[in-house]
C-alpha atoms as a PDB file:
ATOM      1  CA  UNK A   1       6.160  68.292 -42.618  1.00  0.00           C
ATOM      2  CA  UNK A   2       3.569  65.878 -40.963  1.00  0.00           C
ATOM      3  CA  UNK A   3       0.918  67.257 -39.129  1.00  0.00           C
ATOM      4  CA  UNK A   4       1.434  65.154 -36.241  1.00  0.00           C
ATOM      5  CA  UNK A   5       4.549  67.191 -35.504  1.00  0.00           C
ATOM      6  CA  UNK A   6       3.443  69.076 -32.362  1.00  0.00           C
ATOM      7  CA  UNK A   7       2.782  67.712 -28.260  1.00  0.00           C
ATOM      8  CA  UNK A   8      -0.919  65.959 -28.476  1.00  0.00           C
ATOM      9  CA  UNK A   9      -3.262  65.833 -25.435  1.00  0.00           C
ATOM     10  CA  UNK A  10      -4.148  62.071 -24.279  1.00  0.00           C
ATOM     11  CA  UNK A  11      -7.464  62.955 -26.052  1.00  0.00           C
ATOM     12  CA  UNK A  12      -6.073  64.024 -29.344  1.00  0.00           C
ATOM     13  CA  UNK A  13      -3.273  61.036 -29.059  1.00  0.00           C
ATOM     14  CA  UNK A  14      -5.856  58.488 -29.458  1.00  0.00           C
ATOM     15  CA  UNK A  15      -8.201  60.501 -31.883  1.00  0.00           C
ATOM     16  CA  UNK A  16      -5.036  60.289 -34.194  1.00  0.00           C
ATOM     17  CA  UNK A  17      -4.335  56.332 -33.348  1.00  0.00           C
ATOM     18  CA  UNK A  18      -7.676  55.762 -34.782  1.00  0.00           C
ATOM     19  CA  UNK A  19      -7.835  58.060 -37.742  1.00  0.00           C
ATOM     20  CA  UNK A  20      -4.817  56.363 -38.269  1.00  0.00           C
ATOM     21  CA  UNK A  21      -5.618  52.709 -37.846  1.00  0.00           C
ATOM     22  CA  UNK A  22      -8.897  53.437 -40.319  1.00  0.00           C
ATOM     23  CA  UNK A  23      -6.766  55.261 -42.615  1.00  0.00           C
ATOM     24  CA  UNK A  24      -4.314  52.361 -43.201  1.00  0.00           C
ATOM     25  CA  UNK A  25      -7.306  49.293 -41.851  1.00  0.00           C
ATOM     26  CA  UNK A  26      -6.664  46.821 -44.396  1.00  0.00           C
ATOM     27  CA  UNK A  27      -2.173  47.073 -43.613  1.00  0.00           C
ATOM     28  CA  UNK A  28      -2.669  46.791 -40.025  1.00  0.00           C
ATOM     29  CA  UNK A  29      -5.065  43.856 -39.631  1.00  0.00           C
ATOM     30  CA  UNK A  30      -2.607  42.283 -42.634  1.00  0.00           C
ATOM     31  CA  UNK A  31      -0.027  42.568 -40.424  1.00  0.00           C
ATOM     32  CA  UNK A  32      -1.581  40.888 -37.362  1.00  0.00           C
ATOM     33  CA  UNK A  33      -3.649  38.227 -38.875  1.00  0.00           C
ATOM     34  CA  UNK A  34       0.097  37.221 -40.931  1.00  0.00           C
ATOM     35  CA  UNK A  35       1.852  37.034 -37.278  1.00  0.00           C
ATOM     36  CA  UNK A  36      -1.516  35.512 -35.293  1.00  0.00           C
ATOM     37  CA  UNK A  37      -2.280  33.098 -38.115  1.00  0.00           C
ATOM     38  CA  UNK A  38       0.825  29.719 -37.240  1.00  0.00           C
ATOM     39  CA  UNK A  39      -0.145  30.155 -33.508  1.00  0.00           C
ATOM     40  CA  UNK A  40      -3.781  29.943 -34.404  1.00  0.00           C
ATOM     41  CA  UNK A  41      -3.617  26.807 -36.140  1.00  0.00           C
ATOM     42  CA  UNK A  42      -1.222  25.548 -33.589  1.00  0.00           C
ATOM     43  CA  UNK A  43      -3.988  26.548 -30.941  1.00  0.00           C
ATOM     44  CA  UNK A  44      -6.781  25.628 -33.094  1.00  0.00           C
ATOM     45  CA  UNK A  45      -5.311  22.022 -33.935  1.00  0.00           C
ATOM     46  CA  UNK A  46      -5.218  21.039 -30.217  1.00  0.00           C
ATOM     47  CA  UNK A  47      -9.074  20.985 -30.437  1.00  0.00           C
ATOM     48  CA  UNK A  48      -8.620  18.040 -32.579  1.00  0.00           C
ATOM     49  CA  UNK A  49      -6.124  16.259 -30.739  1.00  0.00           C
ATOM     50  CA  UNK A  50      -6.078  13.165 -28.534  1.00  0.00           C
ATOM     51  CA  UNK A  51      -6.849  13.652 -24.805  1.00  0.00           C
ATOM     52  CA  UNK A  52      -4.922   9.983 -24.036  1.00  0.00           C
ATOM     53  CA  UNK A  53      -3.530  10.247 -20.111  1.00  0.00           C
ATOM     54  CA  UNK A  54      -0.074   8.501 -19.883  1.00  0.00           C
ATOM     55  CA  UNK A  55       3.217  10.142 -19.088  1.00  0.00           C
ATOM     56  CA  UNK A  56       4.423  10.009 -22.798  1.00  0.00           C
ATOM     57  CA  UNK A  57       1.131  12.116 -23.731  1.00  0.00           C
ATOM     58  CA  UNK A  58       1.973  14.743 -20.913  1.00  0.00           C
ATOM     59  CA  UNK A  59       5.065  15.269 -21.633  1.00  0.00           C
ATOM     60  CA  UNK A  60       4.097  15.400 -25.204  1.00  0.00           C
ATOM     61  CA  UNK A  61       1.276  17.900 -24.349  1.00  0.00           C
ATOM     62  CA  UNK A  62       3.890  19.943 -21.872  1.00  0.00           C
ATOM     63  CA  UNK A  63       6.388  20.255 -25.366  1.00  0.00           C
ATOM     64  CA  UNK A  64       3.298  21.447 -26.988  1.00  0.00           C
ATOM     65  CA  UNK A  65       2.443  23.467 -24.628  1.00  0.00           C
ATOM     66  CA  UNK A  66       6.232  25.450 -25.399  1.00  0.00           C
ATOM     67  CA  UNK A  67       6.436  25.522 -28.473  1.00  0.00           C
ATOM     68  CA  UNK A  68       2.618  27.338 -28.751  1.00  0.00           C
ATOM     69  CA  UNK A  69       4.204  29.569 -26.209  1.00  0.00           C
ATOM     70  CA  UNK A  70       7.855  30.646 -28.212  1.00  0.00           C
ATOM     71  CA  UNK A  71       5.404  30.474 -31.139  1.00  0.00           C
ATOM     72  CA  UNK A  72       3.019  33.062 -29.376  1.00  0.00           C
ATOM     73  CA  UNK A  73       5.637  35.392 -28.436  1.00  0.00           C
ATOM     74  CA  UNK A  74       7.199  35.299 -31.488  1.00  0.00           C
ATOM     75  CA  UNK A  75       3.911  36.532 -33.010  1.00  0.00           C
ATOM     76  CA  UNK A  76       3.765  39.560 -30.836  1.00  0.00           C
ATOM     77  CA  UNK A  77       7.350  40.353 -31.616  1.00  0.00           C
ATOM     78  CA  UNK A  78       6.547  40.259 -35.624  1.00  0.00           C
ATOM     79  CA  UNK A  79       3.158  41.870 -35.156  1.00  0.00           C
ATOM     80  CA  UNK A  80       4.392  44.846 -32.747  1.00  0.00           C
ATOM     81  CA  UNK A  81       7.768  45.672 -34.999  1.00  0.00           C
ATOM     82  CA  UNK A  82       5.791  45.754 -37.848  1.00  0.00           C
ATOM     83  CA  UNK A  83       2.870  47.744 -37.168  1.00  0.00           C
ATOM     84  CA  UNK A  84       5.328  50.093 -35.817  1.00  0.00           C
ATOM     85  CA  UNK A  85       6.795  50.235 -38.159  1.00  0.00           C
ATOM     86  CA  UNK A  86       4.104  51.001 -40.275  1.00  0.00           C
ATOM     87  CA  UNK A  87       2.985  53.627 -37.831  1.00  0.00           C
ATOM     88  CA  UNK A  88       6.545  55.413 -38.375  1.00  0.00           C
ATOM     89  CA  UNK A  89       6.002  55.834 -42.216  1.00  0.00           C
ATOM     90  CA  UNK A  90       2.736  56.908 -41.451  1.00  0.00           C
ATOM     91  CA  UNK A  91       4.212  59.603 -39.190  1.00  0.00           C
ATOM     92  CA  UNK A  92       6.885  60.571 -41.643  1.00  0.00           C
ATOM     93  CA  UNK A  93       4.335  60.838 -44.913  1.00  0.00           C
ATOM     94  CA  UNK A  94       6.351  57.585 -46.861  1.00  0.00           C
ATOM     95  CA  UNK A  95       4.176  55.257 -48.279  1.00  0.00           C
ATOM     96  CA  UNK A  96       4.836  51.190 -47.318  1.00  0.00           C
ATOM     97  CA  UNK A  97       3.106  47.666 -47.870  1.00  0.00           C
ATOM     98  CA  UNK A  98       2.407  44.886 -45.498  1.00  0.00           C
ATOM     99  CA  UNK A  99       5.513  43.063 -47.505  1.00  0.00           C
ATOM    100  CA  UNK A 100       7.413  45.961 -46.981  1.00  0.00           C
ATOM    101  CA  UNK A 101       7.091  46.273 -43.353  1.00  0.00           C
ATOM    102  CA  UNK A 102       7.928  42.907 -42.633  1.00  0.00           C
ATOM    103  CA  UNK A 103      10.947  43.154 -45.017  1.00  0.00           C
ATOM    104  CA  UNK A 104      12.323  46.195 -42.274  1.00  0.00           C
ATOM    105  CA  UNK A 105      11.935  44.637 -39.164  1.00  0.00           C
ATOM    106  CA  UNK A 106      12.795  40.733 -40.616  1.00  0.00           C
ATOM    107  CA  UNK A 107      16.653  41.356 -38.826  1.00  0.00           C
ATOM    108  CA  UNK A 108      15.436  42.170 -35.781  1.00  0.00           C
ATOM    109  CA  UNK A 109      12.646  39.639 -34.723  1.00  0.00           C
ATOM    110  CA  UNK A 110      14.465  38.197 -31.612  1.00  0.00           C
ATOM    111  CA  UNK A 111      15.822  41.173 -30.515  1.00  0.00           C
ATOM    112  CA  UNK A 112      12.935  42.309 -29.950  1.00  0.00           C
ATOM    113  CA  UNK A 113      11.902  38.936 -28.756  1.00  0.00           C
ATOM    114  CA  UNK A 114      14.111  38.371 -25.822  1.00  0.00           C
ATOM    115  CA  UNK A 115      13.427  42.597 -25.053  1.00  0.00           C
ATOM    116  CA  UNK A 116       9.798  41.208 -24.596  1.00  0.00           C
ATOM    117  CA  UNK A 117      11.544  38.486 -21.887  1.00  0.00           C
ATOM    118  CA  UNK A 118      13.734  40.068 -20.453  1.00  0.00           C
ATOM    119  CA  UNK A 119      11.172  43.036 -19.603  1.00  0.00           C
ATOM    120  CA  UNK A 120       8.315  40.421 -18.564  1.00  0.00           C
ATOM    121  CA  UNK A 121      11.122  39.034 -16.323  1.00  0.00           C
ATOM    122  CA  UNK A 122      11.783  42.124 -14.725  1.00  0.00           C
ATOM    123  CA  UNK A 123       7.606  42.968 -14.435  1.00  0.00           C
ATOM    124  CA  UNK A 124       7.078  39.778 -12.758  1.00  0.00           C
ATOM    125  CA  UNK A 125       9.811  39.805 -10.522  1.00  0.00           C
ATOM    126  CA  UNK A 126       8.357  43.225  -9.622  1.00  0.00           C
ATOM    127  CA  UNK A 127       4.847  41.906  -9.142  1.00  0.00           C
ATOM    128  CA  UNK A 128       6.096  39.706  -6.898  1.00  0.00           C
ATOM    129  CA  UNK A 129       7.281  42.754  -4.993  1.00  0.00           C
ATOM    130  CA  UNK A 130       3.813  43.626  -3.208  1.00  0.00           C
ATOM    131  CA  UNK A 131       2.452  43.970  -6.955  1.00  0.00           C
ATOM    132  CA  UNK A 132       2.912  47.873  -7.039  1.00  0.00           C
ATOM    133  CA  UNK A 133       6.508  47.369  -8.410  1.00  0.00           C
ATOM    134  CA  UNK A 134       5.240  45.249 -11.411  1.00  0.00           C
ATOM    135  CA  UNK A 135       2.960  47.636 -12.144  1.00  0.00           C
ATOM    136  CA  UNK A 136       5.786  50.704 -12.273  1.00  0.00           C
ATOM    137  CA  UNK A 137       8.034  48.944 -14.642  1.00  0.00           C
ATOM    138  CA  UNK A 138       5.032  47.918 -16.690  1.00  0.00           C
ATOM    139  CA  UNK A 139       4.070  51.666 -17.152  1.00  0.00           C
ATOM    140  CA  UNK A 140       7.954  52.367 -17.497  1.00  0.00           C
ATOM    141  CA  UNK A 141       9.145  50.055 -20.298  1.00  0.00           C
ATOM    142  CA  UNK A 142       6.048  50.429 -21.937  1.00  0.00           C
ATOM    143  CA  UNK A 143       7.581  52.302 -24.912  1.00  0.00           C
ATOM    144  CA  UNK A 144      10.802  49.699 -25.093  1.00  0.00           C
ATOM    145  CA  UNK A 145       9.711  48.288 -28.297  1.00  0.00           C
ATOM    146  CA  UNK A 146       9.266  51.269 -30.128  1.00  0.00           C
ATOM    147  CA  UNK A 147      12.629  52.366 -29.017  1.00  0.00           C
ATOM    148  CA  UNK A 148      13.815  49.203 -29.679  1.00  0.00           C
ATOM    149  CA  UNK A 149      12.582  48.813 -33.339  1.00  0.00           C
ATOM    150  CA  UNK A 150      12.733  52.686 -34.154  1.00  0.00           C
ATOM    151  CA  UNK A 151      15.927  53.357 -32.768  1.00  0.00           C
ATOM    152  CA  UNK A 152      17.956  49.680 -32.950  1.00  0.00           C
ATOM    153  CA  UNK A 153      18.794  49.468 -29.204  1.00  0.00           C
ATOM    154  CA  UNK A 154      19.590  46.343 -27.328  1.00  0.00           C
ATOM    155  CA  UNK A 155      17.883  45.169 -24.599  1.00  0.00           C
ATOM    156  CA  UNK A 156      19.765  47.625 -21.724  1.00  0.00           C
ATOM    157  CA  UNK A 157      19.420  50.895 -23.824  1.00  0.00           C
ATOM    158  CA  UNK A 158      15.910  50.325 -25.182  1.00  0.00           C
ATOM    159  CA  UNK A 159      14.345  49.620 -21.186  1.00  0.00           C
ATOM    160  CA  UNK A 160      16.200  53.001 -20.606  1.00  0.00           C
ATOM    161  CA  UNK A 161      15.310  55.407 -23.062  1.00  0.00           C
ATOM    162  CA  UNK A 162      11.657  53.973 -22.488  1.00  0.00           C
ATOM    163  CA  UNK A 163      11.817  55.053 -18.553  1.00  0.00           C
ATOM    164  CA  UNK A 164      13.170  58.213 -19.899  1.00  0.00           C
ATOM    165  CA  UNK A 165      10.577  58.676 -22.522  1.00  0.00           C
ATOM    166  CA  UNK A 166       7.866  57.903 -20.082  1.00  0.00           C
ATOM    167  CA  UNK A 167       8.736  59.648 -17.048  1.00  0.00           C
ATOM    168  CA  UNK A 168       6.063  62.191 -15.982  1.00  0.00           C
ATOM    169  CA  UNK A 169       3.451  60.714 -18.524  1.00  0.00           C
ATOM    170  CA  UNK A 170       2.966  57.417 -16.820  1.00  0.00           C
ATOM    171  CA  UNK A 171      -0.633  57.776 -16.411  1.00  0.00           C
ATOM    172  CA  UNK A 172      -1.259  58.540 -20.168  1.00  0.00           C
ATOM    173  CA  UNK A 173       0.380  54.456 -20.860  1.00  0.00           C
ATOM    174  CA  UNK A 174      -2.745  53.197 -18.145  1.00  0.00           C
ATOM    175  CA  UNK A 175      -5.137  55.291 -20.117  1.00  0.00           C
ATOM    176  CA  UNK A 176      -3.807  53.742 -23.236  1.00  0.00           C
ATOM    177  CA  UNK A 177      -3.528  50.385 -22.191  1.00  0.00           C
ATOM    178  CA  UNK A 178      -7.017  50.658 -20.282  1.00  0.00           C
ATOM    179  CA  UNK A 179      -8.911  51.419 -23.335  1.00  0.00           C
ATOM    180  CA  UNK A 180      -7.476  48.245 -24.737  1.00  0.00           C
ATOM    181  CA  UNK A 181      -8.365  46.017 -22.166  1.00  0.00           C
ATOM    182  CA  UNK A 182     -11.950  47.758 -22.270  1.00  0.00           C
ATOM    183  CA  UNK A 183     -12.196  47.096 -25.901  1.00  0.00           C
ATOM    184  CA  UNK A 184     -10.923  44.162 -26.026  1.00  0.00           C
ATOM    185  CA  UNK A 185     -12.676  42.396 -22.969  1.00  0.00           C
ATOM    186  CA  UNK A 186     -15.773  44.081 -24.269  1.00  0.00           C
ATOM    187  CA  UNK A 187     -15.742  41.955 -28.086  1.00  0.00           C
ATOM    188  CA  UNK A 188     -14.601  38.752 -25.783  1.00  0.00           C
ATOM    189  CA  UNK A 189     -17.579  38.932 -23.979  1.00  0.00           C
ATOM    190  CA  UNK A 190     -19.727  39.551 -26.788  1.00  0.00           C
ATOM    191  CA  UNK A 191     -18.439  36.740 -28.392  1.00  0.00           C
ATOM    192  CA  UNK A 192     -18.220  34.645 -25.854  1.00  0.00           C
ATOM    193  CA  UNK A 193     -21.797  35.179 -24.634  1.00  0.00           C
ATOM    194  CA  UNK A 194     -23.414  34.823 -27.853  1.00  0.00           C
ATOM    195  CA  UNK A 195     -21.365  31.218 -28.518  1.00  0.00           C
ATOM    196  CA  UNK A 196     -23.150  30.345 -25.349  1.00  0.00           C
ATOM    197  CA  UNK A 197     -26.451  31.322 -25.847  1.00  0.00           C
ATOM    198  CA  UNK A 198     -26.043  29.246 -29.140  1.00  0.00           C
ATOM    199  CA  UNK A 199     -25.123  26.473 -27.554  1.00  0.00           C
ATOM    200  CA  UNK A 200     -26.968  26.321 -24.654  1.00  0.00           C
ATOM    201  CA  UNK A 201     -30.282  26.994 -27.157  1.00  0.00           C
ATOM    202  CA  UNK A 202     -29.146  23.898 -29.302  1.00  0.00           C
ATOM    203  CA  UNK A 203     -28.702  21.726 -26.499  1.00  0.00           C
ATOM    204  CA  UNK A 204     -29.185  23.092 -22.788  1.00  0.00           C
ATOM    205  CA  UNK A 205     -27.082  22.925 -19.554  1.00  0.00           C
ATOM    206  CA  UNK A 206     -26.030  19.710 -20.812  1.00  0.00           C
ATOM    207  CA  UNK A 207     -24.350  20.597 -23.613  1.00  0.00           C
ATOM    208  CA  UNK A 208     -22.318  23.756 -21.967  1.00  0.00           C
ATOM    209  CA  UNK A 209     -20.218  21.374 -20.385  1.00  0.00           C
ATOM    210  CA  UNK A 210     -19.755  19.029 -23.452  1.00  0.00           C
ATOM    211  CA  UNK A 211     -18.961  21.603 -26.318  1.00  0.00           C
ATOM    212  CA  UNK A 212     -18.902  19.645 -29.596  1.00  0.00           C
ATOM    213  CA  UNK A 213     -15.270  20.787 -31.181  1.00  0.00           C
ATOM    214  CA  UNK A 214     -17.027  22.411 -33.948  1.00  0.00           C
ATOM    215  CA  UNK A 215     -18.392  25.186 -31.608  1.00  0.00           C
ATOM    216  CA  UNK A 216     -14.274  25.359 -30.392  1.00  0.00           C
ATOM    217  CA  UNK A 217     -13.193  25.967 -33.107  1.00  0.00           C
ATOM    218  CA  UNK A 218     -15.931  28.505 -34.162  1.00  0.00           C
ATOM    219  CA  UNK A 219     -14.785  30.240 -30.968  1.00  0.00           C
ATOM    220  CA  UNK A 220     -11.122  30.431 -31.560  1.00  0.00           C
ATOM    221  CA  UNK A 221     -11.179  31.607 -35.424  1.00  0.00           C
ATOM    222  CA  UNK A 222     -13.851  34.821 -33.466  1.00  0.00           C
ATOM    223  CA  UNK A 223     -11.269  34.815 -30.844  1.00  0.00           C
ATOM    224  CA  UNK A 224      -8.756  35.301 -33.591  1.00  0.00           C
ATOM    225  CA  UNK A 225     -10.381  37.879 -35.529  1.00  0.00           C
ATOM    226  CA  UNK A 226     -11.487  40.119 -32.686  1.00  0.00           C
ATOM    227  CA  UNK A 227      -7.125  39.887 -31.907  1.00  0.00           C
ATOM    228  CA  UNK A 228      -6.573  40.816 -35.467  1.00  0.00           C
ATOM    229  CA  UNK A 229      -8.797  43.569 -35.400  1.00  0.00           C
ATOM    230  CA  UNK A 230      -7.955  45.147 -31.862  1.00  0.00           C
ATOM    231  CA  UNK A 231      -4.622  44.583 -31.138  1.00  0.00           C
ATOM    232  CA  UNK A 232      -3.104  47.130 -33.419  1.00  0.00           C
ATOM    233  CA  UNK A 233      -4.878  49.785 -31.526  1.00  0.00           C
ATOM    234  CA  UNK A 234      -2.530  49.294 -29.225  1.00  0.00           C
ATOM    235  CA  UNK A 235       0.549  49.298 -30.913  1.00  0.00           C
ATOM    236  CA  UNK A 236      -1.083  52.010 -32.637  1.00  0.00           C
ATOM    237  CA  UNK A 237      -1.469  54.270 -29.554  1.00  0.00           C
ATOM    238  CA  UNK A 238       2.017  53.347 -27.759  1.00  0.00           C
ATOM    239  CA  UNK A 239       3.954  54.192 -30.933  1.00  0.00           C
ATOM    240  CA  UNK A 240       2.507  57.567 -31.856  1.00  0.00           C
ATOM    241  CA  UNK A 241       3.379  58.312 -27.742  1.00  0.00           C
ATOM    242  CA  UNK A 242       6.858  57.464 -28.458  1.00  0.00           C
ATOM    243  CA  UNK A 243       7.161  60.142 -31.171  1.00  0.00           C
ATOM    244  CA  UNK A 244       5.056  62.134 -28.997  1.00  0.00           C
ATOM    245  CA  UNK A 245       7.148  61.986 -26.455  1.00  0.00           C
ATOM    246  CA  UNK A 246      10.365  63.299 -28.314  1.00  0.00           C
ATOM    247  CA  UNK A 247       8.747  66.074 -29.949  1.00  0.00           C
ATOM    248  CA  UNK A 248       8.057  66.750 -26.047  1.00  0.00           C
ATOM    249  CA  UNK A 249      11.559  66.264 -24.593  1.00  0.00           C
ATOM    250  CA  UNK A 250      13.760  66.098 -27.931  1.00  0.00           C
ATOM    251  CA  UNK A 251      12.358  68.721 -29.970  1.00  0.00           C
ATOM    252  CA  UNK A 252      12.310  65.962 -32.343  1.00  0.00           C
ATOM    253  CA  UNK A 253       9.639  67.917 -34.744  1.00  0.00           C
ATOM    254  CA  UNK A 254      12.649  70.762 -35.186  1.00  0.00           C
ATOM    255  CA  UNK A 255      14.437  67.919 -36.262  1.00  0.00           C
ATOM    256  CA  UNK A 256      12.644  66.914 -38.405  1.00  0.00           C
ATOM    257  CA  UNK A 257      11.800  70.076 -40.162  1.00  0.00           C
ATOM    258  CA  UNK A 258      15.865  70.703 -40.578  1.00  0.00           C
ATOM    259  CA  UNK A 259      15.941  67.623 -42.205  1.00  0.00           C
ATOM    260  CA  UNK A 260      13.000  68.007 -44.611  1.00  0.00           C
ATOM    261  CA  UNK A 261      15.230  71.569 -45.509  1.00  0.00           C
ATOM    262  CA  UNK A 262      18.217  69.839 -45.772  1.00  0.00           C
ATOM    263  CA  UNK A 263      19.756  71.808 -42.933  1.00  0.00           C
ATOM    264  CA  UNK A 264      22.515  69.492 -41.966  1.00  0.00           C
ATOM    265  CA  UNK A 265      23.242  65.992 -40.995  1.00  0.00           C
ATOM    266  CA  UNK A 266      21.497  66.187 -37.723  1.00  0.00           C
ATOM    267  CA  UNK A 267      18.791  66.892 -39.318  1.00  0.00           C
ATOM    268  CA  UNK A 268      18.721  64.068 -42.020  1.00  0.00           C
ATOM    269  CA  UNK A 269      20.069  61.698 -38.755  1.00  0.00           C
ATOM    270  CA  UNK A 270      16.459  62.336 -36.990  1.00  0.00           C
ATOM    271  CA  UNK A 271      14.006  62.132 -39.953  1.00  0.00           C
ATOM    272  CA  UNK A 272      15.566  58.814 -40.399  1.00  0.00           C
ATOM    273  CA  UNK A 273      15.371  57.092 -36.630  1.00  0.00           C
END
């Protein structure tokens, strides 16, 4: 039975997210750097490109523009379903492969997709709200992926079950989110100050506001890496809450540990979700 099996504190939540992510390094930045990598060079290759002003070049850029977005959320779909995926083998002892991950979750790419718009939809129509509602559904759907890749739930059910999931541990989502934005703001800034001291010691004030596309592009392959590298934490963290969660209000370890004995179908039903 895995050892995870039992409520964790906030503290000992993200102690196992990051035993976990170490354990299994090499999958998990395999995963993101196989999803990240076509909107990269999409991103990357508009370094390169013409800056012509005419309205066939705007609406040209504007196209662009659209297709690095659908490409960028596409990403995050593919990234998030399969890391969790990951995660869930991890959780249930089975071993899997950065081939095999992407294999499970290749059906169910733009359902999770259009989950991710429809729930940004419904957060920015709430931060419209005075803000505080935006923030609410943010914290409440936080776990709608999981549930949506873990369980196979449409856009409705998986929203749901994640406000159900949730409810009365709202605060540990901020803390988890929180320490993402904190680490990943952190390696941004790192970056992104030591690109400019570079440049502005090769070439002073002058050259900060004429980059040479070189020093771009340097940029966006560190930007890229430093996503790689710190995104799964995230998916990491949310994931492991999920099954967290139902141990909580499910009992979903007793489930677990029928099924492992062979103690009925409800039992094999669980270990498999």
């Amino acid at each position: 039975m895995p050892a995870l099996l039992r409520p964790l504190t906030l503290g000992e939540l993200l102690d196992r997210a990051f035993q976990l992510y170490r354990s299994r390094f090499a999958i998990f930045v395999g995963i993101a750097a196989v999803a990240y990598l076509p909107a990269f060079v999409l991103q990357t290759a508009t370094i390169w490109a013409p800056k012509a002003i005419s309205p066939a070049a705007g609406i040209l850029a504007g196209v662009g523009y659209l297709v690095l977005i659908i490409v960028r959320l596409l990403a995050v779909a593919a990234a998030t379903s399969a890391t969790i995926v990951v995660v869930s083998a991890a959780y249930l002892e089975q071993p899997i492969t950065v081939r095999e991950a992407y294999r499970r979750v290749s059906g169910m790419l733009f359902r999770v997709f259009f989950i991710m718009i429809g729930a940004g939809i419904g957060i920015g129509l709430g931060t419209l709200l005075l803000i505080v509602p935006g923030i609410i559904l943010f914290l409440m759907w936080a776990l709608a992926i999981p549930v949506a890749v873990l369980e196979d739930t449409g856009l409705g059910e998986s929203l749901s079950r994640s406000r159900q999931l949730t409810a009365g541990h709202r605060s540990r989502v901020f803390a988890i989110y929180l320490l993402y934005f904190v680490l990943l703001l952190s390696l941004e800034m790192a970056i992104g100050g030591s690109v400019g001291a570079f440049v502005a010691l090769r070439g002073g004030h002058v050259a900060l506001s004429s980059v040479p596309p070189l020093i771009h592009v340097v940029s966006a392959v560190l930007g890229f890496a430093v996503e790689c590298l710190v995104t799964p934490v995230l998916t990491i963290s949310l994931s492991l809450m999920y099954y967290d969660e139902r141990v909580r209000k499910e009992a979903y370890d007793i489930h677990l540990l029928m099924g492992a004995l062979g103690e009925g179908p409800a039992g094999t039903a669980a270990a498999t979700a």
